[in-house]
Protein backbone atom coordinates (compact mmCIF):
# COMPACT_ATOMS: atom_id res chain seq x y z
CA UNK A 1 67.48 59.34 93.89
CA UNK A 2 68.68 61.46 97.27
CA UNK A 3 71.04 60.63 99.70
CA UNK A 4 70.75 61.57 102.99
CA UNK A 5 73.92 61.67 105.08
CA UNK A 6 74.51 62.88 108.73
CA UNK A 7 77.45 64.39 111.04
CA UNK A 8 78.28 63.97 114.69
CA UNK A 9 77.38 67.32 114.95
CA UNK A 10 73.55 66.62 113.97
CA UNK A 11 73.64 68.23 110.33
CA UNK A 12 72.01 66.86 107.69
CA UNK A 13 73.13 66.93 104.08
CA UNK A 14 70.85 65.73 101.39
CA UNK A 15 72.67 64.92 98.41
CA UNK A 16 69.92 64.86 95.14
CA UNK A 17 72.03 65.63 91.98
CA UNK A 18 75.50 64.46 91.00
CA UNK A 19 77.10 67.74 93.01
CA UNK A 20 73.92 69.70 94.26
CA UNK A 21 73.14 69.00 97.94
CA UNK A 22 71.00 70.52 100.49
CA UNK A 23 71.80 71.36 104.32
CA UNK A 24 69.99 71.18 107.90
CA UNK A 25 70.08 70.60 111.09
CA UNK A 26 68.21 67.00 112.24
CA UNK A 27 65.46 67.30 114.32
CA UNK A 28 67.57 65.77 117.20
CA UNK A 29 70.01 69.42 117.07
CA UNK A 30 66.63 71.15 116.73
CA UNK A 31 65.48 69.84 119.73
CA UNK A 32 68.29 70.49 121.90
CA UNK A 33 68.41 74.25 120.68
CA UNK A 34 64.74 74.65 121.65
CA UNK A 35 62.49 77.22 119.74
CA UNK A 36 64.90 78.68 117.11
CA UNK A 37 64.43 82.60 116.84
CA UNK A 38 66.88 83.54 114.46
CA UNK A 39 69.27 82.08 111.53
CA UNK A 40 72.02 84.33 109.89
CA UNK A 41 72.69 82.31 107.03
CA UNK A 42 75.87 82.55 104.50
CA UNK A 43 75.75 85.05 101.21
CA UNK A 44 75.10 82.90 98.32
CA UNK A 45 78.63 81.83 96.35
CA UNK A 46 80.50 81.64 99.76
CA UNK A 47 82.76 79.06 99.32
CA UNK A 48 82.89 76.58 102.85
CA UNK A 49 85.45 73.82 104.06
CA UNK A 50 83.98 70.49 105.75
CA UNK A 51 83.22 71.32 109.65
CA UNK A 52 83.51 75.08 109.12
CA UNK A 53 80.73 77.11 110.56
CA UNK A 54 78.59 78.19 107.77
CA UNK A 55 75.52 79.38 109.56
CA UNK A 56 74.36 80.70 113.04
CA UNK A 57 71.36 78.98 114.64
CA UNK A 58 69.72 81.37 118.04
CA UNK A 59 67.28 79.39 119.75
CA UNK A 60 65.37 80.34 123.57
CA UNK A 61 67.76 78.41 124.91
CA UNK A 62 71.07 78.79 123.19
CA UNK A 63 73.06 79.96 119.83
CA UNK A 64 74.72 77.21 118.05
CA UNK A 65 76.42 77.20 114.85
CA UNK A 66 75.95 74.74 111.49
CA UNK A 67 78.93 73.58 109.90
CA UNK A 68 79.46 72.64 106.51
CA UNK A 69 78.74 68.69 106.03
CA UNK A 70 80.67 69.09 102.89
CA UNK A 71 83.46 71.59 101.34
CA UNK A 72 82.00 73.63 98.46
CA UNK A 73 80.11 76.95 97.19
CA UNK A 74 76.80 78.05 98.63
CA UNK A 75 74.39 78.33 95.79
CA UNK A 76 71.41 79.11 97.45
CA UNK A 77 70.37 80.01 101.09
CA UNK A 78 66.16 79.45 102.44
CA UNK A 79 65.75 82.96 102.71
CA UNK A 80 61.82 81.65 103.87
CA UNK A 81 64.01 81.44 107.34
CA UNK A 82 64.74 84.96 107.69
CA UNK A 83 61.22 86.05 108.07
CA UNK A 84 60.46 82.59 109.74
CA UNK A 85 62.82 80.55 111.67
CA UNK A 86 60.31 79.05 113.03
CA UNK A 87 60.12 77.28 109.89
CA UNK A 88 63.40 74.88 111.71
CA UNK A 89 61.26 74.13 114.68
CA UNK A 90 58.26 72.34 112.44
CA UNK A 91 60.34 70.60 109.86
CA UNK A 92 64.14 70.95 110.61
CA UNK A 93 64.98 68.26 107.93
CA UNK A 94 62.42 69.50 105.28
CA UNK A 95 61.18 72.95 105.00
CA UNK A 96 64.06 74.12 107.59
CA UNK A 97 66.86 73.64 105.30
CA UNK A 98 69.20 76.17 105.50
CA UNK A 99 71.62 76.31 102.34
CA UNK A 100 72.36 74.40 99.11
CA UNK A 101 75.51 73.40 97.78
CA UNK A 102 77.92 72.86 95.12
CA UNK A 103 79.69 69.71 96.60
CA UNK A 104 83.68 70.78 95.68
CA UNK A 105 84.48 66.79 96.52
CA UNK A 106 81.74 64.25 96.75
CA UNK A 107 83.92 61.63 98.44
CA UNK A 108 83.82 63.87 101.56
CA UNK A 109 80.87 62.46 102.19
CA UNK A 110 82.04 58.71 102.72
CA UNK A 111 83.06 60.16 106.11
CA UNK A 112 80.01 60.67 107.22
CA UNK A 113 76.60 58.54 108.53
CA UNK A 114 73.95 56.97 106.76
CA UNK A 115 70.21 57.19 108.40
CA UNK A 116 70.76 53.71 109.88
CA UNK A 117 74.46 54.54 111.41
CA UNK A 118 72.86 57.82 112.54
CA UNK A 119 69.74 56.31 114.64
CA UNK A 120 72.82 53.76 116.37
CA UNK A 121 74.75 57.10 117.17
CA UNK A 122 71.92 59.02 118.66
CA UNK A 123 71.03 55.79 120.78
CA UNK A 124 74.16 55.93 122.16
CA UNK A 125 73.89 59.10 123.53
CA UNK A 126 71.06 58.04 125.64
């Protein structure tokens, strides 16, 4: 079973083994950015802190940055994005992913939202 989990930041973190999770941008970030262009994306075994910028996101309208959802190592990067980042415009929170990590402590991510907590946050915002 997967657990999806968001930030305030609009990343996504899909958690689908006991430490292995998977990490995006929502389609809410990717709209806001526009038609992404480019992604330079982290060397695999980087190790990354909670909130650090991991990735860089260029878009028509503006570079952004993802940050880690969760400390730990990158084990593998979508390299499909390098040649494609257009892959983040059609499917930011499936085929867009951007990394996959070894979670260094799980419990980070009781700081952050569920779907449900999410779609009340982006209401908010108006």
């Amino acid at each position: 079973m997967s657990v999806t989990k968001y930030t305030k930041d609009h990343e996504w973190i899909r958690v689908s083994d006991a430490d292995l999770a998977t990490v995006g941008i929502t389609s809410y970030a990717q709209e806001q950015l526009g038609d992404v262009v480019f992604v330079e994306l982290p060397e695999p075994a980087k190790s990354v802190q909670q909130g650090e910028a991991t990735a860089v996101i260029e878009s028509v309208k503006a570079a952004g940055e993802l940050k880690s959802p969760a400390s730990g190592t990158v084990v593998e990067v979508n390299t499909a994005l390098g040649d494609n980042p257009a892959l983040v415009n059609r499917d930011a929170e499936g085929e867009g992913w951007f990394l996959k990590l070894r979670l260094a402590d799980a419990d980070e991510l009781d700081s952050l939202m569920d779907g449900a907590a999410y779609q009340s946050y982006l209401s908010d915002l108006g």
